[in-house]
PDB file of N, CA and C in Angstrom:
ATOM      1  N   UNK A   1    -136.429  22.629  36.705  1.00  0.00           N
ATOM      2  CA  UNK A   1    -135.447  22.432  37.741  1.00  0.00           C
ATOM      3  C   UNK A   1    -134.889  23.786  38.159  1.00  0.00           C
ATOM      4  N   UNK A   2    -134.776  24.067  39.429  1.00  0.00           N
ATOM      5  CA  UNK A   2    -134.226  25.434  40.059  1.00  0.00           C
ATOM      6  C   UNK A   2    -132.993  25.545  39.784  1.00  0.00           C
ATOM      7  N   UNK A   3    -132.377  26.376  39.529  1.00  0.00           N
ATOM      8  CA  UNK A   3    -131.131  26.556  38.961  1.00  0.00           C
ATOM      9  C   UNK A   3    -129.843  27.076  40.669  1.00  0.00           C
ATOM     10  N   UNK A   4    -130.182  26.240  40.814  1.00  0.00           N
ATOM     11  CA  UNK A   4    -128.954  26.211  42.376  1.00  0.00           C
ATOM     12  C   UNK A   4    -128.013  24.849  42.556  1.00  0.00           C
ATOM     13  N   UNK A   5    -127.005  25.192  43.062  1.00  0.00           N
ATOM     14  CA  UNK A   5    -125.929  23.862  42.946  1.00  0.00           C
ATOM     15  C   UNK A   5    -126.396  22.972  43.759  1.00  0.00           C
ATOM     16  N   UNK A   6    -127.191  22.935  44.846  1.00  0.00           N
ATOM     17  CA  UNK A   6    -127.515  21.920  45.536  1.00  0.00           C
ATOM     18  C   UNK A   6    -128.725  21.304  44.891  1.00  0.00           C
ATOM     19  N   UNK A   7    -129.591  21.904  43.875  1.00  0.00           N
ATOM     20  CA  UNK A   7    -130.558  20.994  43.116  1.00  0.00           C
ATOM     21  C   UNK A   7    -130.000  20.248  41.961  1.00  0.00           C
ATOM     22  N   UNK A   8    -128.491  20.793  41.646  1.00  0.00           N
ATOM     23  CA  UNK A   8    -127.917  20.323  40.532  1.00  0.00           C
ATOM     24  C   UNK A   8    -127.735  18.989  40.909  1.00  0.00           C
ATOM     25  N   UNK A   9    -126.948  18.872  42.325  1.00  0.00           N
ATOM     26  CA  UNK A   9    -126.214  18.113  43.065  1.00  0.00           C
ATOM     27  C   UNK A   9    -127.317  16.979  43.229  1.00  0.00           C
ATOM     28  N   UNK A  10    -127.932  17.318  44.050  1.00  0.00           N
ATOM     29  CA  UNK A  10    -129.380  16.118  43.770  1.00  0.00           C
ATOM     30  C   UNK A  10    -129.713  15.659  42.993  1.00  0.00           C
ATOM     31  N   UNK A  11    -129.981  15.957  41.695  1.00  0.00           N
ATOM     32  CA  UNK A  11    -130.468  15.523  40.115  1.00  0.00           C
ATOM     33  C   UNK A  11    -129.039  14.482  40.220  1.00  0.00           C
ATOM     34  N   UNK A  12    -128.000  14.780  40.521  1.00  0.00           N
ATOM     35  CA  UNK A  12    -126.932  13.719  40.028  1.00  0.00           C
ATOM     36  C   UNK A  12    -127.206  12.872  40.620  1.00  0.00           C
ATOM     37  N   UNK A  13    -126.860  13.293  41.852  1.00  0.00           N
ATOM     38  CA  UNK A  13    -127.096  11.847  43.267  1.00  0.00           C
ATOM     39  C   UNK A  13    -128.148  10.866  42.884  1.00  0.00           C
ATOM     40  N   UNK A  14    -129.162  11.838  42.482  1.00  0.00           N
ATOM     41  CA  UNK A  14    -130.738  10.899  42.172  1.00  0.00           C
ATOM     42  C   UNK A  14    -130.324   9.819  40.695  1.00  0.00           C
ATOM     43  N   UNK A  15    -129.540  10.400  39.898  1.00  0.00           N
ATOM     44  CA  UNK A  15    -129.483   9.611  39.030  1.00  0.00           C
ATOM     45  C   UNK A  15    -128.351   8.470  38.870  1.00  0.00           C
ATOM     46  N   UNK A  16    -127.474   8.658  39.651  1.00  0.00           N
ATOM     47  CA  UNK A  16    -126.546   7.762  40.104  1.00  0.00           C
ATOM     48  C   UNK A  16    -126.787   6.804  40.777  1.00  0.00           C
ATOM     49  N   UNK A  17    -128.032   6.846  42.050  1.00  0.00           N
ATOM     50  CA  UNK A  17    -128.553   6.050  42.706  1.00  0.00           C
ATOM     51  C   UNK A  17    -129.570   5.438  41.682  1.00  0.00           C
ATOM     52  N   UNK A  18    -130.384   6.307  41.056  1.00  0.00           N
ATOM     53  CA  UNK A  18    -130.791   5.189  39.904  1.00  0.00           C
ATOM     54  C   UNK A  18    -130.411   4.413  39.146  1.00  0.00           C
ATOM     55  N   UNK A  19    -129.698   4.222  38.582  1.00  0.00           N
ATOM     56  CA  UNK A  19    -128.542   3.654  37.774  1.00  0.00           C
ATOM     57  C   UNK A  19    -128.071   2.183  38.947  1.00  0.00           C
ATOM     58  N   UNK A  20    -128.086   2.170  39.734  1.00  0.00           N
ATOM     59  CA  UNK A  20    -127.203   1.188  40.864  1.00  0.00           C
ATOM     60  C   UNK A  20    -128.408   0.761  41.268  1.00  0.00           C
ATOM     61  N   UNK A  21    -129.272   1.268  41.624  1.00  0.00           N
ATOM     62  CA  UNK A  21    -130.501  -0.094  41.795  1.00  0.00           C
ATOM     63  C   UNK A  21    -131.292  -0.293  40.347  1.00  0.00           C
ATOM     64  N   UNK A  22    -131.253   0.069  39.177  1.00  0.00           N
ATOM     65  CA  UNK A  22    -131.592  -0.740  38.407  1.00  0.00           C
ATOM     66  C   UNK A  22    -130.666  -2.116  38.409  1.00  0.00           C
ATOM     67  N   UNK A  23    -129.129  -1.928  38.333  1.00  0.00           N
ATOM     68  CA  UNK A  23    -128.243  -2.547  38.432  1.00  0.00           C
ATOM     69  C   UNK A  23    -128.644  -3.917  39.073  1.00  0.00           C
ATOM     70  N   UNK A  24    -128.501  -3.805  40.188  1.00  0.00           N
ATOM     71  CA  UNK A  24    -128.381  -4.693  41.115  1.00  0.00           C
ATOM     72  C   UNK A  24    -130.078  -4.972  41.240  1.00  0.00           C
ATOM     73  N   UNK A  25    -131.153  -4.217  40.736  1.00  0.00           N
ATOM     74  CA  UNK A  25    -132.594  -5.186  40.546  1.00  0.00           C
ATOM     75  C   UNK A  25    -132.621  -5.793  39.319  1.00  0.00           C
ATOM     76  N   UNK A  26    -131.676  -5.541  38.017  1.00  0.00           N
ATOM     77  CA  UNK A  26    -132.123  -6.425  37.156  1.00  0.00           C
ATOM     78  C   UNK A  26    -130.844  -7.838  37.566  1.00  0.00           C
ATOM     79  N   UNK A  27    -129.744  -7.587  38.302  1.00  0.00           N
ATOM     80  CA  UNK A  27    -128.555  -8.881  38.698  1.00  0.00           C
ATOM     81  C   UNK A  27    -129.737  -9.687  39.319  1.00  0.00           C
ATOM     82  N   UNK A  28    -130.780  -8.977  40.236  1.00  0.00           N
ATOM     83  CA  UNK A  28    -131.252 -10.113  41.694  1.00  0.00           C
ATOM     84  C   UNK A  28    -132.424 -10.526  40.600  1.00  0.00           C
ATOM     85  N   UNK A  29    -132.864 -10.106  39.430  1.00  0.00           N
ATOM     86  CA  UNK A  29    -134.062 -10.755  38.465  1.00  0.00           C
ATOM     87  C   UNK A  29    -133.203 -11.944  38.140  1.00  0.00           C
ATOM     88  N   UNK A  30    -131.936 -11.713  37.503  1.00  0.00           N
ATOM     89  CA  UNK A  30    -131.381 -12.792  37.075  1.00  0.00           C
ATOM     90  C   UNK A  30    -131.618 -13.763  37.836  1.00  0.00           C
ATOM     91  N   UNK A  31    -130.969 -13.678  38.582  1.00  0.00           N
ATOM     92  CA  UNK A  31    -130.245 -14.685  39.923  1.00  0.00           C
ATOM     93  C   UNK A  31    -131.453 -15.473  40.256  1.00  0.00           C
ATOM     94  N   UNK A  32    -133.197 -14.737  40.308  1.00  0.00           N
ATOM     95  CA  UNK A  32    -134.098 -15.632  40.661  1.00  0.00           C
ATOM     96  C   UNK A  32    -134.467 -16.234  39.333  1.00  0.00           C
ATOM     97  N   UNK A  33    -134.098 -16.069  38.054  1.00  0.00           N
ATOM     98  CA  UNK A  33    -134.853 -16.511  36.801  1.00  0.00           C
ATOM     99  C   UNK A  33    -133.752 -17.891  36.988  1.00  0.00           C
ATOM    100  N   UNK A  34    -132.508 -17.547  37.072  1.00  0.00           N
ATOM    101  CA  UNK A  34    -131.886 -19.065  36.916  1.00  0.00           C
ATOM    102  C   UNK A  34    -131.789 -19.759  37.903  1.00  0.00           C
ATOM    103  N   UNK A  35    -132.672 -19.760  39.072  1.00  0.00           N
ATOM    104  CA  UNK A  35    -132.444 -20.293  40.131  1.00  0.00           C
ATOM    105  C   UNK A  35    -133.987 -21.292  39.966  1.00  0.00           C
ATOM    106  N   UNK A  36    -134.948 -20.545  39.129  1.00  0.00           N
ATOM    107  CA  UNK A  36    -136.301 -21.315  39.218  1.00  0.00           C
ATOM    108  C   UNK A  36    -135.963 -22.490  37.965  1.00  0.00           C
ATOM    109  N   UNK A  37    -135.232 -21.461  37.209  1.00  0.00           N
ATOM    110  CA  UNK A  37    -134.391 -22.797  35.851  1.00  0.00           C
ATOM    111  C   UNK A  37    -133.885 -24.193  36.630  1.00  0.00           C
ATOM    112  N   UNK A  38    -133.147 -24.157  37.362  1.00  0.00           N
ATOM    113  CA  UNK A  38    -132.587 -25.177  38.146  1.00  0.00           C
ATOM    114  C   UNK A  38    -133.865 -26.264  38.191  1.00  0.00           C
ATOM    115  N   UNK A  39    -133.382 -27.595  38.054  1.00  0.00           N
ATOM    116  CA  UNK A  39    -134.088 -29.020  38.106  1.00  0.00           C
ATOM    117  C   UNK A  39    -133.440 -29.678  38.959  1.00  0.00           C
ATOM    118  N   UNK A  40    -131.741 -29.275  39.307  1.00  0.00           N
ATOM    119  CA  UNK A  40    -130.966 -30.286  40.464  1.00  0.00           C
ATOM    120  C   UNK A  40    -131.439 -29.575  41.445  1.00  0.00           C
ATOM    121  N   UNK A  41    -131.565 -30.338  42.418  1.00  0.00           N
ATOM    122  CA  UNK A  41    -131.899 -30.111  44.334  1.00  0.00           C
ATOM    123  C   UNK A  41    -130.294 -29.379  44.056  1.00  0.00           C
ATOM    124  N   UNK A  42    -129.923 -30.368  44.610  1.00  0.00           N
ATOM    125  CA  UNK A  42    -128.391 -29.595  45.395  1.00  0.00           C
ATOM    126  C   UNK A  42    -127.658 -28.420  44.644  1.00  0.00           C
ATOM    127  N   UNK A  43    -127.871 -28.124  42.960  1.00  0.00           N
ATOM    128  CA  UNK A  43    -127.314 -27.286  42.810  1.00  0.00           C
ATOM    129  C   UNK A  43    -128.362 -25.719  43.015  1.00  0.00           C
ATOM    130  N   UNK A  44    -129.462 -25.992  42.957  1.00  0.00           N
ATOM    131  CA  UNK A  44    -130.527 -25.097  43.715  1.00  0.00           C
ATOM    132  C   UNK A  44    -130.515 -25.000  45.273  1.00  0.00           C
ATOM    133  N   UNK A  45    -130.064 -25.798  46.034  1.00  0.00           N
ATOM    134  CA  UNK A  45    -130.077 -25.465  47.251  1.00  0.00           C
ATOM    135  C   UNK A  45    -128.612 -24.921  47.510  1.00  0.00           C
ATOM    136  N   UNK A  46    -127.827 -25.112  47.142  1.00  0.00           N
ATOM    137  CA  UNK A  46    -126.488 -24.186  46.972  1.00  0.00           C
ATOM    138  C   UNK A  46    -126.610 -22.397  47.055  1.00  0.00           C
ATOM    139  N   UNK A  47    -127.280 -22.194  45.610  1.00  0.00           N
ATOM    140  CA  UNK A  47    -127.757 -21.238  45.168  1.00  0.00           C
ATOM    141  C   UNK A  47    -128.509 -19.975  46.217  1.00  0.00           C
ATOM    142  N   UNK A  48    -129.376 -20.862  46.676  1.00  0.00           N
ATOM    143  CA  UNK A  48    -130.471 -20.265  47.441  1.00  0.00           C
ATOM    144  C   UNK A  48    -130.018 -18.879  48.957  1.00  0.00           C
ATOM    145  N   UNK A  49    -129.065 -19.466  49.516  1.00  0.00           N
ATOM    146  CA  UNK A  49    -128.927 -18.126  50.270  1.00  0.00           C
ATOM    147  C   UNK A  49    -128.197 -17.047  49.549  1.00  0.00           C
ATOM    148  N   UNK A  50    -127.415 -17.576  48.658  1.00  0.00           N
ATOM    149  CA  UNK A  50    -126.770 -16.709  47.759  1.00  0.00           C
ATOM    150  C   UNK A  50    -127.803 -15.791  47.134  1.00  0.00           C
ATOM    151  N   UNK A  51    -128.781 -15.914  46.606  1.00  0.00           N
ATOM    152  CA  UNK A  51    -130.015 -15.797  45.520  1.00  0.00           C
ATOM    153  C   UNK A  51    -131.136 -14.551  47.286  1.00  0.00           C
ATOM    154  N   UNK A  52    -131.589 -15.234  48.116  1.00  0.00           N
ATOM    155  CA  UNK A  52    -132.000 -14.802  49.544  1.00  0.00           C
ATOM    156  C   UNK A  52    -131.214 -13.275  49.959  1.00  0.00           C
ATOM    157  N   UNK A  53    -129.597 -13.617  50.172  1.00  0.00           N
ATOM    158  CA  UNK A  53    -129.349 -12.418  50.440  1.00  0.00           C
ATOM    159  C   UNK A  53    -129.363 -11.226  49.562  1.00  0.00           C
ATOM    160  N   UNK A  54    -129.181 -11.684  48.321  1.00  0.00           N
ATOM    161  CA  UNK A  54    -129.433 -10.578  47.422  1.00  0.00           C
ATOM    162  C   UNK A  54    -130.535  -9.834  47.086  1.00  0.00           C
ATOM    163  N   UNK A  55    -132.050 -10.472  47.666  1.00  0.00           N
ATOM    164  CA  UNK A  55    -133.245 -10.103  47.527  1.00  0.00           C
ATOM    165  C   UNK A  55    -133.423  -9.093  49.207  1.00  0.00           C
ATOM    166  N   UNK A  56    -132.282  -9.948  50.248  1.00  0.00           N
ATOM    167  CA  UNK A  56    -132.533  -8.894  51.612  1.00  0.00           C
ATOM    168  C   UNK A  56    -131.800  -7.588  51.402  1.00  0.00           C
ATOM    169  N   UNK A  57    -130.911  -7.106  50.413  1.00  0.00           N
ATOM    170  CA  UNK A  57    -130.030  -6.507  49.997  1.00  0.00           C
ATOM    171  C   UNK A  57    -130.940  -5.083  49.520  1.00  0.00           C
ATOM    172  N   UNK A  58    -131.551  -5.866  48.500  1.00  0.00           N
ATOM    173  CA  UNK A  58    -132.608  -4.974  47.485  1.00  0.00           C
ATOM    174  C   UNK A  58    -133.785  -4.366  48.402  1.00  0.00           C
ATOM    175  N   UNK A  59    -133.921  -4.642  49.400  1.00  0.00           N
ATOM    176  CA  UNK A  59    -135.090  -4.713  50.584  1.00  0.00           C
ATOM    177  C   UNK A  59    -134.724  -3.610  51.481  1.00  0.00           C
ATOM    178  N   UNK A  60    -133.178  -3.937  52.137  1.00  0.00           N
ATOM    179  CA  UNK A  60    -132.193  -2.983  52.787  1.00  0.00           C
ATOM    180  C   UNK A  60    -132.287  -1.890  52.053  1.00  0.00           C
ATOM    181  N   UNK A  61    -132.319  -1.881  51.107  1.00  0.00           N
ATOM    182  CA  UNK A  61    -131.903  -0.370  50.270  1.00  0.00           C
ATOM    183  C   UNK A  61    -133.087   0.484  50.005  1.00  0.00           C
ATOM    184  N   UNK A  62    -134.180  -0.322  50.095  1.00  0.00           N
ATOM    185  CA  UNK A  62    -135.432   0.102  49.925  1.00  0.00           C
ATOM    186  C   UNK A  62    -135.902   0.500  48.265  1.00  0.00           C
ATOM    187  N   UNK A  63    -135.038  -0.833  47.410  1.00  0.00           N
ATOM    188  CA  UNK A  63    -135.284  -0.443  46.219  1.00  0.00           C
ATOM    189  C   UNK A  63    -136.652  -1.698  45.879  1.00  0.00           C
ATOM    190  N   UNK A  64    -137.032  -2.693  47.080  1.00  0.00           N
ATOM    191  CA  UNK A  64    -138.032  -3.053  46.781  1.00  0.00           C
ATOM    192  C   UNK A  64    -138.532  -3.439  48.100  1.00  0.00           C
ATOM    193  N   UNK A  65    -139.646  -3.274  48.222  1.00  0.00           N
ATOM    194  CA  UNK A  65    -140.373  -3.460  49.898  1.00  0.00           C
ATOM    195  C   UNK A  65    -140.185  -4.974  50.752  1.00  0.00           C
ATOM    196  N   UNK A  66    -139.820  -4.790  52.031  1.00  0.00           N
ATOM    197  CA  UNK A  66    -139.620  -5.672  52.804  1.00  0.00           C
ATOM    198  C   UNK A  66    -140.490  -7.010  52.547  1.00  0.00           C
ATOM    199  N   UNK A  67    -141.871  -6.808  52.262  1.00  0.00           N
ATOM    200  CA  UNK A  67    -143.165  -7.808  51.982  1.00  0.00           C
ATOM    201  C   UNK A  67    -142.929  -8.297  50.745  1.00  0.00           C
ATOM    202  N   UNK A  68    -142.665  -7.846  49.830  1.00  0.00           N
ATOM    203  CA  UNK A  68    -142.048  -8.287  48.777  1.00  0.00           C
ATOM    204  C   UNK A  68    -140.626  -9.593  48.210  1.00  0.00           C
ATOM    205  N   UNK A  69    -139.808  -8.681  49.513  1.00  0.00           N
ATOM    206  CA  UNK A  69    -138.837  -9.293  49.433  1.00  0.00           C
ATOM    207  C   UNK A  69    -139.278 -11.301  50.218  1.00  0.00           C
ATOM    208  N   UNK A  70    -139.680 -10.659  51.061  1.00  0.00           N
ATOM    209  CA  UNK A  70    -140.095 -12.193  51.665  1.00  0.00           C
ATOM    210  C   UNK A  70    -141.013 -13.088  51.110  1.00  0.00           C
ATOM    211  N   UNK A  71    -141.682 -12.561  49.929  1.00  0.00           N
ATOM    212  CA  UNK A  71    -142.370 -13.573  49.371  1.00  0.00           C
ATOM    213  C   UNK A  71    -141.599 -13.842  48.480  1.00  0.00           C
ATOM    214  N   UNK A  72    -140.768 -13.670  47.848  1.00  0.00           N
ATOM    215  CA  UNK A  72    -139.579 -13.895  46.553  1.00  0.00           C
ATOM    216  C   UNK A  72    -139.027 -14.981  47.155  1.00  0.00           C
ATOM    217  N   UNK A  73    -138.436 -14.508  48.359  1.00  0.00           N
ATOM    218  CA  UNK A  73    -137.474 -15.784  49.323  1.00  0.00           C
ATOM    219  C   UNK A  73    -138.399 -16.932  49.407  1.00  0.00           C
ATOM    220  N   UNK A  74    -139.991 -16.768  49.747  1.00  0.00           N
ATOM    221  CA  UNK A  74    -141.074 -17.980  50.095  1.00  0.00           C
ATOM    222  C   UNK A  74    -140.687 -18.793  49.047  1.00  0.00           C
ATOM    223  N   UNK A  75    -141.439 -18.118  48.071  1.00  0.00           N
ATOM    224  CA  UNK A  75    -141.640 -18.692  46.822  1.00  0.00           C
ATOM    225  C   UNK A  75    -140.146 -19.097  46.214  1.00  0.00           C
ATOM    226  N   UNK A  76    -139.032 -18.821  46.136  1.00  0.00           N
ATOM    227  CA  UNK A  76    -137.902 -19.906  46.040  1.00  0.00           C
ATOM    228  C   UNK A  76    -137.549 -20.995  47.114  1.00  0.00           C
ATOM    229  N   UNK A  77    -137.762 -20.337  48.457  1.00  0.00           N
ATOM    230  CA  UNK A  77    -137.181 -21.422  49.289  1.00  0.00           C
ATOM    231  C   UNK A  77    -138.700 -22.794  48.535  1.00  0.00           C
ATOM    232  N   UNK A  78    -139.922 -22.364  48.318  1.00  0.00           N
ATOM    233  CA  UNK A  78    -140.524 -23.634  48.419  1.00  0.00           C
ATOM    234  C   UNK A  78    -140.409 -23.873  46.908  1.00  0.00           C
ATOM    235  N   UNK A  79    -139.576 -23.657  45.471  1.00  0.00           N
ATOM    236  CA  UNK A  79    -139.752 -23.765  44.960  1.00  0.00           C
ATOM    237  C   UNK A  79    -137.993 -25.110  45.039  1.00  0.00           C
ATOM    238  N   UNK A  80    -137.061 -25.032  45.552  1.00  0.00           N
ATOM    239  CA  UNK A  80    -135.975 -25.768  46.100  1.00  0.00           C
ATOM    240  C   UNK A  80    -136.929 -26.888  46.531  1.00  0.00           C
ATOM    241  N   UNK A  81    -137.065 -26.829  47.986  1.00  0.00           N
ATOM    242  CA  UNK A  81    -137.870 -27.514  48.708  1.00  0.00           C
ATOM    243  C   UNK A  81    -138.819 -28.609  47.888  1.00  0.00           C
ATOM    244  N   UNK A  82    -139.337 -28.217  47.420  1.00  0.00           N
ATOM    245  CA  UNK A  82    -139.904 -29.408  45.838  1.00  0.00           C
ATOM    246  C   UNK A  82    -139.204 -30.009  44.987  1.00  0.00           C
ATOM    247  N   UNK A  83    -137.813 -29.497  44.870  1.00  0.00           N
ATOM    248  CA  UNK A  83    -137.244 -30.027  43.771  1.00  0.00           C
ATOM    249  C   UNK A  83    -136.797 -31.665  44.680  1.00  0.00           C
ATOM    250  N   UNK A  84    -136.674 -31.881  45.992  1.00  0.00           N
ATOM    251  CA  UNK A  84    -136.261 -32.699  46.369  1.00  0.00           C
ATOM    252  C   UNK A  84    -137.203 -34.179  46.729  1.00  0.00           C
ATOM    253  N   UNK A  85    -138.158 -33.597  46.453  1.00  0.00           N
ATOM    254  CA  UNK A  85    -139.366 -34.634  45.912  1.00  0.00           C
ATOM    255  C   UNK A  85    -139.143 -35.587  45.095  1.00  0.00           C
TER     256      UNK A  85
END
């Protein structure tokens, strides 16, 4: 590492921002692990935009790719969507 305050300054930034999207990617792991747990319709369809925006969130930030994000949302919205079967 170059020994100048603005590379110092970066190494922090970089690791601070790391720290906050691990954060908030292992909250939005949660959020989809207990959302596929769910067996009630309605308390899974509750859930679901709650669970959605937090995956458009992670997407926004670019801590996980847009294509990604929309198959997470697929695959819960149709995993709800069945429960009402």
């Amino acid at each position: 590492m170059a020994n100048h305050a603005a590379t110092k300054k970066d190494v922090r930034q970089s690791a601070k921002r790391n720290e906050r999207n691990r954060y908030y990617g292992k909250t939005t792991r949660n959020a989809i692990r207990d959302i596929r747990a769910l067996e009630d319709n309605k308390a899974a369809s509750e859930k679901l935009p709650e669970v959605s925006s937090m995956i458009d969130k992670l997407a926004r930030r670019g801590t996980i790719h847009k294509n990604k994000a929309a198959n997470l949302k697929r695959k819960l919205a149709l995993k709800v969507n069945a429960l009402k079967k």
